[in-house]
N, C-alpha and C. Protein backbone atom coordinates (compact mmCIF):
# COMPACT_ATOMS: atom_id res chain seq x y z
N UNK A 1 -11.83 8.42 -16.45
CA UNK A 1 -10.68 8.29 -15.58
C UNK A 1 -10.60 9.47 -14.62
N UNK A 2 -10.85 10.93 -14.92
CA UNK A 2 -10.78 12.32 -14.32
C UNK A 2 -11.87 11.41 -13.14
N UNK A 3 -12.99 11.16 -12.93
CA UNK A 3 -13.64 10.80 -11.91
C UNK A 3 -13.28 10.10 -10.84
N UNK A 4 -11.71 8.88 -11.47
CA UNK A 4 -11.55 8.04 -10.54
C UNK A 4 -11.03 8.93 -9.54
N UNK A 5 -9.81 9.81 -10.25
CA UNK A 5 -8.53 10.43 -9.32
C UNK A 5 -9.76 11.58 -8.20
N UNK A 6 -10.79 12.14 -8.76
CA UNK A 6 -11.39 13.14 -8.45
C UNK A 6 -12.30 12.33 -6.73
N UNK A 7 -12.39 11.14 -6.88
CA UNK A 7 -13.33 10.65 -6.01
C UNK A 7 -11.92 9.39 -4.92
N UNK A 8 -10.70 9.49 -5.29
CA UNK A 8 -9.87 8.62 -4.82
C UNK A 8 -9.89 8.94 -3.53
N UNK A 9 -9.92 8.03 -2.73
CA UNK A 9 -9.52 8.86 -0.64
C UNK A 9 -7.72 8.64 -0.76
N UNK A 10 -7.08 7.72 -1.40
CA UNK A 10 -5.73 7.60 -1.63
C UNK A 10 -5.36 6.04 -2.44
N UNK A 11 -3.97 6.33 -2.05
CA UNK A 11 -3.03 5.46 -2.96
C UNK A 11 -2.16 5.00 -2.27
N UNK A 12 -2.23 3.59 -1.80
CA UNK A 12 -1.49 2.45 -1.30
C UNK A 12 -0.67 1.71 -1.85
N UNK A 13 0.55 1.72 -2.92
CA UNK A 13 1.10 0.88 -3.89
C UNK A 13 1.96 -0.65 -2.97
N UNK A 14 2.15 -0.29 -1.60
CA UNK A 14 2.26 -1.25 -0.61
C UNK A 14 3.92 -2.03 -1.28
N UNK A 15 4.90 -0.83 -1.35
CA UNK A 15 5.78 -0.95 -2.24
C UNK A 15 6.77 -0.36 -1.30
N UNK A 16 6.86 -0.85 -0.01
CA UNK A 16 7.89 -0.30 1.12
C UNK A 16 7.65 0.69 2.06
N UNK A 17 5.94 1.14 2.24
CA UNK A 17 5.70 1.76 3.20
C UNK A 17 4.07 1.61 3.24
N UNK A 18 3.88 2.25 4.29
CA UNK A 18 2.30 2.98 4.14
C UNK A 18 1.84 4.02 4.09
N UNK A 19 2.81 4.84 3.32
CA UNK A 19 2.29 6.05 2.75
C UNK A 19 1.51 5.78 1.80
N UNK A 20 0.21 7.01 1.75
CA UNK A 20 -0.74 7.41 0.87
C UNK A 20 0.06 7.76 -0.40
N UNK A 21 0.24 7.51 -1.76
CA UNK A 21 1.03 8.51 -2.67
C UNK A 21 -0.14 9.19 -4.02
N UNK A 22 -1.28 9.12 -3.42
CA UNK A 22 -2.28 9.90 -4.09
C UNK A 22 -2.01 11.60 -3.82
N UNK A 23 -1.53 12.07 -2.73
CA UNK A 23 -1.13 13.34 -3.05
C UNK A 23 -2.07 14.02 -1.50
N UNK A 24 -3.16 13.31 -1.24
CA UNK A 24 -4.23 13.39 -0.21
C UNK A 24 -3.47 13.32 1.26
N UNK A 25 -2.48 12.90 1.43
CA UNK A 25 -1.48 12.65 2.81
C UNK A 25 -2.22 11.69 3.69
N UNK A 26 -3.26 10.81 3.46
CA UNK A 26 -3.82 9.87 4.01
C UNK A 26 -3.15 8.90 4.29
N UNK A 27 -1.44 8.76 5.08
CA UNK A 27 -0.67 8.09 5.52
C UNK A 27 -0.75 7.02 6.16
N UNK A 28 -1.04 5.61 6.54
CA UNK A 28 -1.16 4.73 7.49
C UNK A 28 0.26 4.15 7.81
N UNK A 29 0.30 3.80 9.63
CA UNK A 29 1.35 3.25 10.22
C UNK A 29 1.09 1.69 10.37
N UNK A 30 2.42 1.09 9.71
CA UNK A 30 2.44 -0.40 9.44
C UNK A 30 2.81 -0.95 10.53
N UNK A 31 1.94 -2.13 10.82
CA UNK A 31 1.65 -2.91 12.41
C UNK A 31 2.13 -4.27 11.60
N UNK A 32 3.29 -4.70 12.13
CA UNK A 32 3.59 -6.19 11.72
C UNK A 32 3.09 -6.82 10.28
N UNK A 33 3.61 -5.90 9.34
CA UNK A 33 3.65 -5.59 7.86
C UNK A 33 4.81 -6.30 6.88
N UNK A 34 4.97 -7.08 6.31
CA UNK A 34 6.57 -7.06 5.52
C UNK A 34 6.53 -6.66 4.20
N UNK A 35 7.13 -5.72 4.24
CA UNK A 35 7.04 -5.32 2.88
C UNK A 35 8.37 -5.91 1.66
N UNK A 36 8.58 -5.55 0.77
CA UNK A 36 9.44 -5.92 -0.12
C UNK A 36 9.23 -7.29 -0.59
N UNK A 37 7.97 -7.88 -0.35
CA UNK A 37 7.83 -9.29 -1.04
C UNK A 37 7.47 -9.16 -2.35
N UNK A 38 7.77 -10.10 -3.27
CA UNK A 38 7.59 -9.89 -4.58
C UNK A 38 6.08 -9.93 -5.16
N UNK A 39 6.44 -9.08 -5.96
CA UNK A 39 4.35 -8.77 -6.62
C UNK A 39 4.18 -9.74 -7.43
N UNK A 40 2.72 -9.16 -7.79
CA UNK A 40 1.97 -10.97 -8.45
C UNK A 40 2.71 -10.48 -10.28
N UNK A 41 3.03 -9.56 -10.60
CA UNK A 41 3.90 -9.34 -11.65
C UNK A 41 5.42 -9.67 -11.54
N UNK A 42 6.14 -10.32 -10.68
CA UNK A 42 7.36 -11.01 -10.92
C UNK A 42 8.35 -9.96 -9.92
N UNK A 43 7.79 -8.46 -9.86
CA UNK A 43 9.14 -7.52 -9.54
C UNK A 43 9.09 -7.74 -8.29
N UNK A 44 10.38 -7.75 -7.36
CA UNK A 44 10.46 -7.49 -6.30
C UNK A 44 10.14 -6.41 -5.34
N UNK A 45 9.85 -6.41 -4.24
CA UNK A 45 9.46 -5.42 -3.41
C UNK A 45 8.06 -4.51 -3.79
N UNK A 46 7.32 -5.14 -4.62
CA UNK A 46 6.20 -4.39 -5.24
C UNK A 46 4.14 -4.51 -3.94
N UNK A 47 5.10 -5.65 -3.20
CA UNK A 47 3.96 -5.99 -2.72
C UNK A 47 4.19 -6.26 -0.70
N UNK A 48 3.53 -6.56 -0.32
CA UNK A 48 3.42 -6.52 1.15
C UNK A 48 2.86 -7.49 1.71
N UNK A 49 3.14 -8.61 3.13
CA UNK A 49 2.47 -9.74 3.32
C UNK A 49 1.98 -9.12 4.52
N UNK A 50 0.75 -9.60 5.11
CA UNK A 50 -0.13 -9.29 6.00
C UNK A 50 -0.39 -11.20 6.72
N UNK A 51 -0.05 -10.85 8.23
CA UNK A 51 0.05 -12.20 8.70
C UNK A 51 -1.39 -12.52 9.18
N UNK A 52 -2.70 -12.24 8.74
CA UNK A 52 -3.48 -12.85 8.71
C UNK A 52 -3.90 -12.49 9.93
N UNK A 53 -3.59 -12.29 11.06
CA UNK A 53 -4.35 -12.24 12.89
C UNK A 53 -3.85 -10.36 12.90
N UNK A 54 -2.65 -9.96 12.63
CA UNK A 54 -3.24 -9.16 13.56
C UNK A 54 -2.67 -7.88 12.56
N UNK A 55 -1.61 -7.98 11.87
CA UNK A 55 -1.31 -6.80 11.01
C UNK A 55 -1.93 -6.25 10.19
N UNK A 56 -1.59 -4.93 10.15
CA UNK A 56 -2.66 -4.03 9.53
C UNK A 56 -2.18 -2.57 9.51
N UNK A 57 -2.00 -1.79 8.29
CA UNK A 57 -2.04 -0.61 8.04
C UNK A 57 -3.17 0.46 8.90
């Protein structure tokens, strides 16, 4: 596991922004993004829809 965090570029949890939260500040700005849609685990706001043409972190 020490290898994953050691070799990570970041951490996207796509849980109401596009901040990096690996600690690395590898931040991306959300282009026609919705966030707060519900994750494939039931909770709300855990996940993010991407409209297929043009949005993108």
């Amino acid at each position: 596991m020490e290898s994953l965090t050691q070799d990570l570029l970041g951490y996207w949890p796509l849980a109401g922004d596009g901040r990096d939260h690996s600690g690395r500040e590898h931040h991306g700005r959300p282009h026609r993004v919705a966030f707060g849609i519900t994750g494939p685990n039931g909770r709300p706001g855990r996940a993010a829809a991407f409209n297929g043409t043009d949005a993108c972190i």
